[in-house]
C-alpha atoms as a PDB file:
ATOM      1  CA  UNK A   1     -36.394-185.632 -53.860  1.00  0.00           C
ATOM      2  CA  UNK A   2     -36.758-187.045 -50.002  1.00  0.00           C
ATOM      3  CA  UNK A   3     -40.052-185.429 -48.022  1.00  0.00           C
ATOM      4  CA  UNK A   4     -39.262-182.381 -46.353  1.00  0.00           C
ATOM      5  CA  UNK A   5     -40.832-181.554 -43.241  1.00  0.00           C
ATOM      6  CA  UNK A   6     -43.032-178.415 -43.328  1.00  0.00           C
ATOM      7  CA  UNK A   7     -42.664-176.990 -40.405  1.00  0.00           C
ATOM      8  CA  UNK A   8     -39.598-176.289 -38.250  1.00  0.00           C
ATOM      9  CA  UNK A   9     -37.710-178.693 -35.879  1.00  0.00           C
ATOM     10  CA  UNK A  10     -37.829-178.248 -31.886  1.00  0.00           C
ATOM     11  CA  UNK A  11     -33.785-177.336 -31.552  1.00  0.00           C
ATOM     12  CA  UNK A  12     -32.832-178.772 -28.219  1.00  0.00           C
ATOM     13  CA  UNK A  13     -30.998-176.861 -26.225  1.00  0.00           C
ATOM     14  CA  UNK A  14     -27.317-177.514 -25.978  1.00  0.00           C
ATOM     15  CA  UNK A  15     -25.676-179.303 -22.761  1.00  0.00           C
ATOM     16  CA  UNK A  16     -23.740-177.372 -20.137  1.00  0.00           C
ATOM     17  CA  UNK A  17     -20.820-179.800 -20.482  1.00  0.00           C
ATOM     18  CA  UNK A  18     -21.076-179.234 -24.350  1.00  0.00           C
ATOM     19  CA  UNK A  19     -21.436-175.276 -24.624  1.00  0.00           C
ATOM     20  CA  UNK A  20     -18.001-175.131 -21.731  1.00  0.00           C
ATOM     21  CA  UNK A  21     -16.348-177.370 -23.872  1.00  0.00           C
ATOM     22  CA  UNK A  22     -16.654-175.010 -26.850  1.00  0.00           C
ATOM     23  CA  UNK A  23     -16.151-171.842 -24.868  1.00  0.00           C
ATOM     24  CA  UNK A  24     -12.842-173.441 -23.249  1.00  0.00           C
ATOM     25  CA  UNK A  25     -11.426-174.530 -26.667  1.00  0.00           C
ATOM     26  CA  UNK A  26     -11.982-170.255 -27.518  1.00  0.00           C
ATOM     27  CA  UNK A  27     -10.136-169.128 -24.341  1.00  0.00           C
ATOM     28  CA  UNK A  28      -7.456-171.287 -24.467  1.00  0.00           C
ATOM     29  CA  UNK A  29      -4.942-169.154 -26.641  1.00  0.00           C
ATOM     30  CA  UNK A  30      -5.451-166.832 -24.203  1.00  0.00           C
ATOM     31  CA  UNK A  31      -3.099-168.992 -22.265  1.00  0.00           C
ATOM     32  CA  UNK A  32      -0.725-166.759 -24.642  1.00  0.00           C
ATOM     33  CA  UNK A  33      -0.670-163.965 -22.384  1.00  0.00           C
ATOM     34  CA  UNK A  34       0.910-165.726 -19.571  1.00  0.00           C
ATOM     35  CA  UNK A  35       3.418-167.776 -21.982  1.00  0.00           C
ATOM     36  CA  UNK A  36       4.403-164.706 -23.892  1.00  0.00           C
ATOM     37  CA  UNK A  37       4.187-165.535 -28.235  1.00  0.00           C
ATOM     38  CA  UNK A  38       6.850-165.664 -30.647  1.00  0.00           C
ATOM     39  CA  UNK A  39       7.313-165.167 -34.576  1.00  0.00           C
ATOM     40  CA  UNK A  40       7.487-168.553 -34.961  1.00  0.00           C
ATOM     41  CA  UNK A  41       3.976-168.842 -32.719  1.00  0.00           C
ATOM     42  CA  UNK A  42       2.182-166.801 -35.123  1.00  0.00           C
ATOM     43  CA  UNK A  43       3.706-168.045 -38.198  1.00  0.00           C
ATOM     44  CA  UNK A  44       2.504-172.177 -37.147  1.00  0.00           C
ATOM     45  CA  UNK A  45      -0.614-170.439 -36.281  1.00  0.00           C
ATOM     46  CA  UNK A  46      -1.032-169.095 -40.220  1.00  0.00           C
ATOM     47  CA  UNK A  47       0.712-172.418 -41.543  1.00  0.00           C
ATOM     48  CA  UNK A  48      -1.754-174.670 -39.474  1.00  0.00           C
ATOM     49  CA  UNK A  49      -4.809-172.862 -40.358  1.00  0.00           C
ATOM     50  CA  UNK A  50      -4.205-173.020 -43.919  1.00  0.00           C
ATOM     51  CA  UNK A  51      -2.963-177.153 -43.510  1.00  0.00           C
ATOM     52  CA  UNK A  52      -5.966-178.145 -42.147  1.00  0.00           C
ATOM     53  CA  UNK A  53      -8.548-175.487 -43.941  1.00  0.00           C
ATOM     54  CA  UNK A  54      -6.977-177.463 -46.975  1.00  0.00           C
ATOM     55  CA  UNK A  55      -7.859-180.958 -45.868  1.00  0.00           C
ATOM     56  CA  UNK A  56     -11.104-180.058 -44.587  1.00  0.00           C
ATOM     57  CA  UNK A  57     -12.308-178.638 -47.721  1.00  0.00           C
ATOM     58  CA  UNK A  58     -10.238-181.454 -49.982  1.00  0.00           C
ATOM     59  CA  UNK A  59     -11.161-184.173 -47.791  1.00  0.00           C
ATOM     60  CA  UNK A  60     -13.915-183.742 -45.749  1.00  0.00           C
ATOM     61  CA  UNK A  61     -15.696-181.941 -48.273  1.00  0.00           C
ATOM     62  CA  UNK A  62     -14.738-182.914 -51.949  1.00  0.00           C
ATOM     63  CA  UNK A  63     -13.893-186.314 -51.190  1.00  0.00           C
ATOM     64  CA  UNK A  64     -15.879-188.166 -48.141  1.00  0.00           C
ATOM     65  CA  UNK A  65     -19.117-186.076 -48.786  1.00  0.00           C
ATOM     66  CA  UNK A  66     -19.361-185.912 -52.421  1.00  0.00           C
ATOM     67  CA  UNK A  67     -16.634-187.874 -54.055  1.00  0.00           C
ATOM     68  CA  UNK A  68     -15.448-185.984 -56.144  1.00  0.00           C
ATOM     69  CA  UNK A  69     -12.438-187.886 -56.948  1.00  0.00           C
ATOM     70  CA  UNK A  70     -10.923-191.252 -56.699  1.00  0.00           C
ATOM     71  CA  UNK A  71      -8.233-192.508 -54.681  1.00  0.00           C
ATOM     72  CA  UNK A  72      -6.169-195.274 -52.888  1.00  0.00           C
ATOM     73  CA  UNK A  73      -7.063-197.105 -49.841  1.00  0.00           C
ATOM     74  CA  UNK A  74      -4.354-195.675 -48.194  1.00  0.00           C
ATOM     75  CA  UNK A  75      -4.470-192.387 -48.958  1.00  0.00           C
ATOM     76  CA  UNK A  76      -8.000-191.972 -48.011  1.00  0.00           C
ATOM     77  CA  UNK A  77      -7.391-193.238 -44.963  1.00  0.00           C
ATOM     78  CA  UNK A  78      -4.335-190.167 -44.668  1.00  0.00           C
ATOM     79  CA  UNK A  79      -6.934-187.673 -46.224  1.00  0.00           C
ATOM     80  CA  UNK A  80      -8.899-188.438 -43.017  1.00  0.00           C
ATOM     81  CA  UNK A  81      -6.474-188.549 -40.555  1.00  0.00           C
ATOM     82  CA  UNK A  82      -5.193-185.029 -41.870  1.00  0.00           C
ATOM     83  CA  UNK A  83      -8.503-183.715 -41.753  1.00  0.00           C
ATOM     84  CA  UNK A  84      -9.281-184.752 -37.940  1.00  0.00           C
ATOM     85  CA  UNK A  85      -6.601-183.048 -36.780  1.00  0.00           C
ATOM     86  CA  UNK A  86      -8.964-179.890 -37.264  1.00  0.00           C
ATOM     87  CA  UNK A  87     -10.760-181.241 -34.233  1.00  0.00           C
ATOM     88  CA  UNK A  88     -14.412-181.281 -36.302  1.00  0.00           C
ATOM     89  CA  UNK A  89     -14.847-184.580 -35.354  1.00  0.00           C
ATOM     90  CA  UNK A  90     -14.655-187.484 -37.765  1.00  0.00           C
ATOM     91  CA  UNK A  91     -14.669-187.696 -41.427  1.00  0.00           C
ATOM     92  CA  UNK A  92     -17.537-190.084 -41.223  1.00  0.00           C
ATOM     93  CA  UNK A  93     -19.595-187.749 -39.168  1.00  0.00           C
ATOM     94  CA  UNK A  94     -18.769-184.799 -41.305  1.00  0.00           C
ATOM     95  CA  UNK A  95     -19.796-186.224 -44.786  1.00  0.00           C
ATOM     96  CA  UNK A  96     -22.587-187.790 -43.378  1.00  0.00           C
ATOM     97  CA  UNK A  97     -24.218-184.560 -41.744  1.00  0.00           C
ATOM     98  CA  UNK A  98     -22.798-182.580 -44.872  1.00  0.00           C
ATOM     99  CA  UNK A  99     -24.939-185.106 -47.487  1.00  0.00           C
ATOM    100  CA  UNK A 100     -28.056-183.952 -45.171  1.00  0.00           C
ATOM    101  CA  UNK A 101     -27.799-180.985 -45.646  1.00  0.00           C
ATOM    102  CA  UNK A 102     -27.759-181.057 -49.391  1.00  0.00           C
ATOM    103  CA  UNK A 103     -30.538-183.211 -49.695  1.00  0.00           C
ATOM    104  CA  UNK A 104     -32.184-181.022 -47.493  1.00  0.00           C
ATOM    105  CA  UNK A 105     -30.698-177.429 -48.326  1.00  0.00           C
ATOM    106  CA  UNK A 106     -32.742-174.215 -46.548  1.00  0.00           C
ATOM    107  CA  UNK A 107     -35.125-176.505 -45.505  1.00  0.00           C
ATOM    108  CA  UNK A 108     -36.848-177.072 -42.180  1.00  0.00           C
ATOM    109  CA  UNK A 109     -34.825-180.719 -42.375  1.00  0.00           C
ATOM    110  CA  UNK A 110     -31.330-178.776 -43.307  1.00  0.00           C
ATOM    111  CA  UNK A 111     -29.053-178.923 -39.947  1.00  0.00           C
ATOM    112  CA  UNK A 112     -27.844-175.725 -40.336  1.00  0.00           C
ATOM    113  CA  UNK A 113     -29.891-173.468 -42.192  1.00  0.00           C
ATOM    114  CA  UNK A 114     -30.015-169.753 -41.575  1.00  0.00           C
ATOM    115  CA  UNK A 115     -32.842-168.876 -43.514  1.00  0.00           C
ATOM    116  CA  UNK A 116     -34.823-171.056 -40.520  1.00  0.00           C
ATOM    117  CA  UNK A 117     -33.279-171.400 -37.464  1.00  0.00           C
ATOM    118  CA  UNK A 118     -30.892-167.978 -37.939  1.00  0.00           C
ATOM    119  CA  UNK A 119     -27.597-166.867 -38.038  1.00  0.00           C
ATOM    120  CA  UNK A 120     -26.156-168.244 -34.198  1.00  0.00           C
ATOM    121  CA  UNK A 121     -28.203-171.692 -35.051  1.00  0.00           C
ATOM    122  CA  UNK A 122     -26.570-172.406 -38.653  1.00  0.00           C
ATOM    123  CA  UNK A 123     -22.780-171.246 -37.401  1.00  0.00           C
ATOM    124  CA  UNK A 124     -22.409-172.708 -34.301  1.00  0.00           C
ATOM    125  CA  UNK A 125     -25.464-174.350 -32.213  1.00  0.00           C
ATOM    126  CA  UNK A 126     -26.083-176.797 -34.206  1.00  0.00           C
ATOM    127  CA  UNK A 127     -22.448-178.582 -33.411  1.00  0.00           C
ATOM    128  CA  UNK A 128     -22.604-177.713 -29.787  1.00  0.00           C
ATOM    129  CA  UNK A 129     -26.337-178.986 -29.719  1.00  0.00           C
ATOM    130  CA  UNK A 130     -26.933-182.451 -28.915  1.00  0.00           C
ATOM    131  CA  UNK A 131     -29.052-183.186 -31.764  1.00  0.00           C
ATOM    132  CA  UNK A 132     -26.365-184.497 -34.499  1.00  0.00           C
ATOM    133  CA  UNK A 133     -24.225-185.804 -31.914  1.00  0.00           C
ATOM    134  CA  UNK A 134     -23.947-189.268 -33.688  1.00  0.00           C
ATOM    135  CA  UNK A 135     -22.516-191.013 -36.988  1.00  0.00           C
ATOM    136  CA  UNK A 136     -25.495-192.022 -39.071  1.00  0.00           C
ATOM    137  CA  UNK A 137     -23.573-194.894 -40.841  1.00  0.00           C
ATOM    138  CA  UNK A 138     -26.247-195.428 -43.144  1.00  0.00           C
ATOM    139  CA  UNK A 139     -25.518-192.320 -45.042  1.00  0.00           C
ATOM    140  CA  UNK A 140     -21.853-193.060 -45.458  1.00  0.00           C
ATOM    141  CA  UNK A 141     -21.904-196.124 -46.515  1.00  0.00           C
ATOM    142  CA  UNK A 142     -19.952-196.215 -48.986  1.00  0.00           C
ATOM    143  CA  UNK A 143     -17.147-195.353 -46.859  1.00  0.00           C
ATOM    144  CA  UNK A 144     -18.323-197.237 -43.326  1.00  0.00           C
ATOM    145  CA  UNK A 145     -17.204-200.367 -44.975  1.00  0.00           C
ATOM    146  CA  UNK A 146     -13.720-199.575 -44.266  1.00  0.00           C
ATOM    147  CA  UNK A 147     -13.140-200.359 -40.525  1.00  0.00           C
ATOM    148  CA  UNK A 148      -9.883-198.340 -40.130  1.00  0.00           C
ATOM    149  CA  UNK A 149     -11.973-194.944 -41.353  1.00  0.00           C
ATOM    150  CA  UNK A 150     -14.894-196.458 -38.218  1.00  0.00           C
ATOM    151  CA  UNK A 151     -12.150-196.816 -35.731  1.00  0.00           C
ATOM    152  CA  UNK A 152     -10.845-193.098 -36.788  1.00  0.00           C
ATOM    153  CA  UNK A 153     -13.899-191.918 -36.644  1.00  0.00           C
ATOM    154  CA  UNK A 154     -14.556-193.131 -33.408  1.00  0.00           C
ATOM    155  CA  UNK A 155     -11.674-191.862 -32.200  1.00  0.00           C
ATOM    156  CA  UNK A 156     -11.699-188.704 -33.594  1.00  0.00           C
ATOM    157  CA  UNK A 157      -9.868-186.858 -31.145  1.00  0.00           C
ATOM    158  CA  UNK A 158      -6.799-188.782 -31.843  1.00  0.00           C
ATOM    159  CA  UNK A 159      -5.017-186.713 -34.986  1.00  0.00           C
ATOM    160  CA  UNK A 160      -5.890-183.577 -33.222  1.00  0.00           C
ATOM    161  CA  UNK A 161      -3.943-185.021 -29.794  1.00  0.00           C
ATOM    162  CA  UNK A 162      -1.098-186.238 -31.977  1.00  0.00           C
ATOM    163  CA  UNK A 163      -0.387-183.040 -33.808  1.00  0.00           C
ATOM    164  CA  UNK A 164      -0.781-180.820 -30.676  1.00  0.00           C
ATOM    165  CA  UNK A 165       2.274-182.830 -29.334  1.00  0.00           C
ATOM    166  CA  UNK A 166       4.233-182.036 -32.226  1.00  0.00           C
ATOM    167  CA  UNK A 167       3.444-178.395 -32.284  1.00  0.00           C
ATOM    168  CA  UNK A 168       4.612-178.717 -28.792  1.00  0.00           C
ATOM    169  CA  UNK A 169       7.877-180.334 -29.438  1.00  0.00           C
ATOM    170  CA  UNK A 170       8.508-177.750 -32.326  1.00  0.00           C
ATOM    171  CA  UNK A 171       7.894-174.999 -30.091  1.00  0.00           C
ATOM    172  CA  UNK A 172      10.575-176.416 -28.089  1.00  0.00           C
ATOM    173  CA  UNK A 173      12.909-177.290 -30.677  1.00  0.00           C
ATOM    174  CA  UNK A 174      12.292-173.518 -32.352  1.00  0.00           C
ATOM    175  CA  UNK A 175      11.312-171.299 -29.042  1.00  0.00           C
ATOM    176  CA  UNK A 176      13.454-173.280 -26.406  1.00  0.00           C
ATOM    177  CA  UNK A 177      16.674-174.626 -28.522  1.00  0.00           C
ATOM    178  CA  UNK A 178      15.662-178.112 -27.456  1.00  0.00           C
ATOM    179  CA  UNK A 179      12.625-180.771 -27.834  1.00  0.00           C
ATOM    180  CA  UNK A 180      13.145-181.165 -23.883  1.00  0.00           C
ATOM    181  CA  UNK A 181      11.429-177.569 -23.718  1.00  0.00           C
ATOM    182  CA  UNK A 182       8.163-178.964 -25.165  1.00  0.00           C
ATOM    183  CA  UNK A 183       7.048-178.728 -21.847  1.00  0.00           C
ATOM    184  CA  UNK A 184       8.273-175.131 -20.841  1.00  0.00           C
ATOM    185  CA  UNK A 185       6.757-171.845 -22.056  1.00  0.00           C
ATOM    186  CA  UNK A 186       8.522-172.589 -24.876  1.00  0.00           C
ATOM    187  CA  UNK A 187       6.315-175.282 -26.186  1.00  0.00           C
ATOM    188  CA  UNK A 188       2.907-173.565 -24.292  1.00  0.00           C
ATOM    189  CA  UNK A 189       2.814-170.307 -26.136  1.00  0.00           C
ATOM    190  CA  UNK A 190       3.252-172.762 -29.690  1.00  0.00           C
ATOM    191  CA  UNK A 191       0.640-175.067 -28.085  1.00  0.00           C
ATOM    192  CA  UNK A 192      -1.792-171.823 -27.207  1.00  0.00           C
ATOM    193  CA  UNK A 193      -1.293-169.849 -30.248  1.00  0.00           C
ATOM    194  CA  UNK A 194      -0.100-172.425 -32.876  1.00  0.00           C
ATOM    195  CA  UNK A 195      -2.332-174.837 -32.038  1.00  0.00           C
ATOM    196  CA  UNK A 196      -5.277-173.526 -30.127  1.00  0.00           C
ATOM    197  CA  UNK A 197      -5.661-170.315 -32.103  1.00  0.00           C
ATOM    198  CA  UNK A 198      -5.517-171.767 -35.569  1.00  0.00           C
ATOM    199  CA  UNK A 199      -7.783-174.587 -34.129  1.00  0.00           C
ATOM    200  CA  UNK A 200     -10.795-171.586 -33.197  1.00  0.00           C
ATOM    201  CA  UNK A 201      -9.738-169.850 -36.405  1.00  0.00           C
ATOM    202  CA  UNK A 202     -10.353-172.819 -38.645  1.00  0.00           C
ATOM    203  CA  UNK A 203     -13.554-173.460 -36.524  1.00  0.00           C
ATOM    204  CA  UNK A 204     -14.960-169.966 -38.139  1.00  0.00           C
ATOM    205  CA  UNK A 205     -13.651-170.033 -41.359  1.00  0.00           C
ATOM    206  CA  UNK A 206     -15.784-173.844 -41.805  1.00  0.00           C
ATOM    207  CA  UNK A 207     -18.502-172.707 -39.957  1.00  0.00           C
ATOM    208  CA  UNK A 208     -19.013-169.358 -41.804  1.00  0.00           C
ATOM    209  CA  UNK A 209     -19.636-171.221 -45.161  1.00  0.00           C
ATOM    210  CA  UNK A 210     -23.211-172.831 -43.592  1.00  0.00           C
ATOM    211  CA  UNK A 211     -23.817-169.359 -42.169  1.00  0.00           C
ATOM    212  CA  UNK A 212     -23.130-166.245 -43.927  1.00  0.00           C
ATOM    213  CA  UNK A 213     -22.774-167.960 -47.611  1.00  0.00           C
ATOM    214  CA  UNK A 214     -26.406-169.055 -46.945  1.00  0.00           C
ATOM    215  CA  UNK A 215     -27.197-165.235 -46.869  1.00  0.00           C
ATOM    216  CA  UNK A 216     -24.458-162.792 -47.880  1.00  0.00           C
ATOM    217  CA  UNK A 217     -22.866-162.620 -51.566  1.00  0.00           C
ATOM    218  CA  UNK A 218     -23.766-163.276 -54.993  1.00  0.00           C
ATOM    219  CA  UNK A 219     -25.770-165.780 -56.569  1.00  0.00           C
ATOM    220  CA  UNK A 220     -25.219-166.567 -60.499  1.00  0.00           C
ATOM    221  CA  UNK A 221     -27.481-170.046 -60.286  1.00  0.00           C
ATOM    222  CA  UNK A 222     -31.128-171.081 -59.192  1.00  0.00           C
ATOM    223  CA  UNK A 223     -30.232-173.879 -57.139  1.00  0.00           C
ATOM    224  CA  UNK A 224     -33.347-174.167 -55.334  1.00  0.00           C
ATOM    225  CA  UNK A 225     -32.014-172.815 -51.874  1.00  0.00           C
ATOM    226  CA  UNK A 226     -30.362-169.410 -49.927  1.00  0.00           C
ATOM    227  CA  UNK A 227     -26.682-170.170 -51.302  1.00  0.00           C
ATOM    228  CA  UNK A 228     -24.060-167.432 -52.503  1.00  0.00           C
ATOM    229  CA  UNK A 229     -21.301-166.763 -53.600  1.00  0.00           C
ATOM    230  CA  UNK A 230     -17.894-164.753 -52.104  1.00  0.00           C
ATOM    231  CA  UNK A 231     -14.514-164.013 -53.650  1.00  0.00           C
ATOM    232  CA  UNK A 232     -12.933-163.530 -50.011  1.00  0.00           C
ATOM    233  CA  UNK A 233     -14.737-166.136 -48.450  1.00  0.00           C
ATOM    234  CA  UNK A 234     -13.206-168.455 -51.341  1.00  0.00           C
ATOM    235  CA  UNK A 235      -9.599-166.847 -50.397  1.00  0.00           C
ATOM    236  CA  UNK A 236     -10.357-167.414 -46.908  1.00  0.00           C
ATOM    237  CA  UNK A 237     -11.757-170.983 -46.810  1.00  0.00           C
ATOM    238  CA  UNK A 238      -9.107-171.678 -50.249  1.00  0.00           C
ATOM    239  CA  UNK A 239     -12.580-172.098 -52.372  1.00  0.00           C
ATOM    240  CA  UNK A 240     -15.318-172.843 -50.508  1.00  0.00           C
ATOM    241  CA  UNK A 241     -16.517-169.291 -51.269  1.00  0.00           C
ATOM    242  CA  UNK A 242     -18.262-170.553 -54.125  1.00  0.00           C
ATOM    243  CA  UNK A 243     -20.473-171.785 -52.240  1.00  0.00           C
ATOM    244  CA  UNK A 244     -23.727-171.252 -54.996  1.00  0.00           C
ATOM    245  CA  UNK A 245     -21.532-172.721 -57.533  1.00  0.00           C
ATOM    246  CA  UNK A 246     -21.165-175.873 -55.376  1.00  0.00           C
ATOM    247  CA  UNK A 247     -25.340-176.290 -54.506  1.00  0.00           C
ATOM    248  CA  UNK A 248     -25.759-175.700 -58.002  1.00  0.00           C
ATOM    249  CA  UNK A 249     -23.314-178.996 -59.268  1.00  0.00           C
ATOM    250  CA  UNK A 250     -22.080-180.261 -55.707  1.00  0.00           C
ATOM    251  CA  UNK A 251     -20.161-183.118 -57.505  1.00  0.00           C
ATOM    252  CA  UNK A 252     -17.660-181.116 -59.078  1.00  0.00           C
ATOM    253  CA  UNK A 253     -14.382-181.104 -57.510  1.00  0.00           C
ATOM    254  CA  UNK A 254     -13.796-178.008 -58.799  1.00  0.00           C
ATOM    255  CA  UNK A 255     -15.667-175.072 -57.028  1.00  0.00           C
ATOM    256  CA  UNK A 256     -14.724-172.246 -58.601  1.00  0.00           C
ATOM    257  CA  UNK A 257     -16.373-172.765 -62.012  1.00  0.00           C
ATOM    258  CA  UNK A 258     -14.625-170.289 -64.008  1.00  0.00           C
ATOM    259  CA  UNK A 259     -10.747-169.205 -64.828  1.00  0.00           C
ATOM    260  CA  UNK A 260     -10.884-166.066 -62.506  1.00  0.00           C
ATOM    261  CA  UNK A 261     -12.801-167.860 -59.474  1.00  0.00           C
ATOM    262  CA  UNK A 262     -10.150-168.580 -57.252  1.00  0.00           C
ATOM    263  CA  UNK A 263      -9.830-172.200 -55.866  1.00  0.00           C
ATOM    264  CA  UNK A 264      -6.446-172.748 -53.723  1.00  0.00           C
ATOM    265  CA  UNK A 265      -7.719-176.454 -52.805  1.00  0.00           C
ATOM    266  CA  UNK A 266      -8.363-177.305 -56.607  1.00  0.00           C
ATOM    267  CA  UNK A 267      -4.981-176.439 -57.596  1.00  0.00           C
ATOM    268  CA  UNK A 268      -3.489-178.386 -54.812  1.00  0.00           C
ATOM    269  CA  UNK A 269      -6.023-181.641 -55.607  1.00  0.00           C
ATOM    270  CA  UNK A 270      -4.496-181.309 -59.355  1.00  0.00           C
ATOM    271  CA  UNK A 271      -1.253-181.390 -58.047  1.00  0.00           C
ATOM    272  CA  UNK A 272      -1.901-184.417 -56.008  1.00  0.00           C
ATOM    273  CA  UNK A 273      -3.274-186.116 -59.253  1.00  0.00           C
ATOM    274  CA  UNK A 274      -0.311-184.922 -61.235  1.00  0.00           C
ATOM    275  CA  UNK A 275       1.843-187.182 -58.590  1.00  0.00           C
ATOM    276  CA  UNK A 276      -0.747-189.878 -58.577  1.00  0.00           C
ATOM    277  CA  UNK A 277      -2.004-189.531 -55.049  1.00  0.00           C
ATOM    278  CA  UNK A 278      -5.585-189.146 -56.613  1.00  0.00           C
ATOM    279  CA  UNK A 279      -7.178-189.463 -59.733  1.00  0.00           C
ATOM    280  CA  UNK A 280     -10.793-188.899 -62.236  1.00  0.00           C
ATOM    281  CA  UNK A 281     -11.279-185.304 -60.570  1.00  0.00           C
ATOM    282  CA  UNK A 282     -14.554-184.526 -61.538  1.00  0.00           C
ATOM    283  CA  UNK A 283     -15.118-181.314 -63.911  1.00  0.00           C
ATOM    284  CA  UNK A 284     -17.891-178.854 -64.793  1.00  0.00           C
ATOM    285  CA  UNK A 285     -19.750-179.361 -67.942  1.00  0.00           C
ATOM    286  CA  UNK A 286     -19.921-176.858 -70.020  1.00  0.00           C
ATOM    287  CA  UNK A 287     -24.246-176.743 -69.999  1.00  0.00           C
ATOM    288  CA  UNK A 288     -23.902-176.826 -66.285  1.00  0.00           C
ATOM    289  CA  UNK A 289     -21.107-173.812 -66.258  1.00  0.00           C
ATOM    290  CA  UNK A 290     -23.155-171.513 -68.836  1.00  0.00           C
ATOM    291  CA  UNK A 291     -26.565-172.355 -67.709  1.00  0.00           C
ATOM    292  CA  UNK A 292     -28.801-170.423 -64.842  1.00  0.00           C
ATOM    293  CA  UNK A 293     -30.863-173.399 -63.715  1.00  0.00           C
ATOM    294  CA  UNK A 294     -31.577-176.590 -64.590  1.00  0.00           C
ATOM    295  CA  UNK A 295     -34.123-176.550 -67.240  1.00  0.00           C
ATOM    296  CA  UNK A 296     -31.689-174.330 -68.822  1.00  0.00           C
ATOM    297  CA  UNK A 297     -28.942-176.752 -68.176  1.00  0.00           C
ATOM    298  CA  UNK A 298     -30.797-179.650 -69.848  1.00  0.00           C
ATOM    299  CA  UNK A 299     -31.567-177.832 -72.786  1.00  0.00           C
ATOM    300  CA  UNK A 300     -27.497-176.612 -73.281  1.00  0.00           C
ATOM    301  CA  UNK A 301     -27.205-180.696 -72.580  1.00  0.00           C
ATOM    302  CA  UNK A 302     -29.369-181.414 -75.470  1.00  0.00           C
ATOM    303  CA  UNK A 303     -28.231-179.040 -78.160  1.00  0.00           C
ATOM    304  CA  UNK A 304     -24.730-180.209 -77.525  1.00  0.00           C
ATOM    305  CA  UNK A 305     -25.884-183.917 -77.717  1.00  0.00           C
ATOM    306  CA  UNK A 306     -27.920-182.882 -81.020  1.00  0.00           C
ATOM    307  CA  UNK A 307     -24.880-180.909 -82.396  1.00  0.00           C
ATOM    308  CA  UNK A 308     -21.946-183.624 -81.613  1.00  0.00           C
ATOM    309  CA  UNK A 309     -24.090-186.072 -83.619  1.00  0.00           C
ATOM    310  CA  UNK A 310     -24.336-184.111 -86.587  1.00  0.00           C
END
């Protein structure tokens, strides 16, 4: 394991330009109020949220930070593009700053950890903060050799551009009874609350798994840091809730460990595989699953290895 420091990090302060960006992005929908909001507003607002919470945790998560399965060229490059249009910046950035903070879990070197630098710190400040700013290639580089995922990341704010437009032009094909009302309130109130809303929605459903599952929930393993787990967290963020289950065996691509822990991305991942999109999804072995730490889990390992050659 990497040195940790032992003693807390000076957090600087976050810029002006940075903190109205992120308080814009929140006041936005209430562009709503003006524009007026329709069914269909409300029902791209639930569809969107649950589209990108999806790729964030399948792609972002499972696959660029801890490869948890394989896949094409292609349709890794799609997995990221899908992903950015959550507006969390690129794929790069994410997996990089999300392999930190495992290595570094509730430690004074973790990014975002509440046990040290509290609640507002681990949800939020550290984003709008303008210490993690940048791509540390090094970490990712085993996907930084692939110059079209660079260029995306670079240009992160591309996928999220591209799919406000369409939300747009669906609010005027659905709201207005033409695509030339993409432009009219028609398209707006889709663009405030479709768009915008399930954009700052999304934000908090991500963010809440470095913050409150670092304090509030259960914890069934000893894996060495402040993670828990949450059955509606898991329904909200479609799995992430098992959040100790992940810091526990992060490679897995499979969070919820057991039959009754609910895991919406996991059954959509095996679905992908069943079409061949993706392929080797990693498992949970049984002495991890039925083991409380990992002394434990080395012993299960060994008995099993002792009884199979018997």
């Amino acid at each position: 394991m990497a040195k940790v420091s032992t003693e807390p990090r000076v957090l600087n302060k976050p810029k002006l330009k940075q903190e109205i960006n992120f308080i814009l992005i929140h006041l936005l929908p209430l562009g709503a109020l003006f524009t007026g909001a329709t069914f269909f507003d409300w029902m791209l607002c639930i569809g969107l949220y649950v589209f990108r919470m999806f790729w964030i945790t399948g792609g972002y998560h499972r696959y660029f930070a801890h490869r948890s399965y394989k896949t094409s060229r292609w349709f890794q490059f799609v997995i990221a593009f899908m992903a950015q249009t959550s507006a969390q910046k690129g794929a790069l950035w994410w997996a990089a700053h999300h392999r930190v903070h495992h290595r570094t879990s509730d430690t004074y070197d973790d990014p975002h950890s509440m046990k040290h630098y509290g609640f507002w710190y681990s949800h939020v400040g550290w984003i709008i903060g303008p210490d993690y700013k940048e791509t540390d290639y090094k970490l990712i580089g085993d996907f930084s050799k692939y110059p079209e995922l660079v260029w995306l990341n670079k240009y992160y704010l591309i996928p999220p551009f591209i799919l406000a437009l369409v939300v747009m032009a669906l609010g005027g094909i659905v709201n207005g009874g033409s695509i030339l009302e993409m432009f009219s309130t028609a398209g707006f109130s889709a663009l405030f609350i479709g768009f915008f809303l399930s954009t700052v929605i999304t934000y908090h459903g991500t963010f809440s798994i470095n913050s409150i599952m670092h304090k509030f929930g259960k914890q069934r393993y000893q894996s060495d840091d402040e993670s828990k787990n949450s059955l509606w967290l898991a329904l909200l963020t479609l799995g992430e809730g098992w959040h100790n289950n992940h810091h526990y065996y992060e490679s897995s691509a499979r969070q919820g460990f057991f039959w009754w822990e609910i895991d919406i991305t996991y059954y959509v991942l095996r679905t992908f595989a069943f079409f061949g999109l993706i392929w080797d999804l990693r498992g949970v072995p049984d002495h991890i699953k039925y083991s409380k730490n990992k002394e434990e889990a080395k012993e299960l390992a060994k008995k099993a290895k002792e009884t199979a050659a018997a």
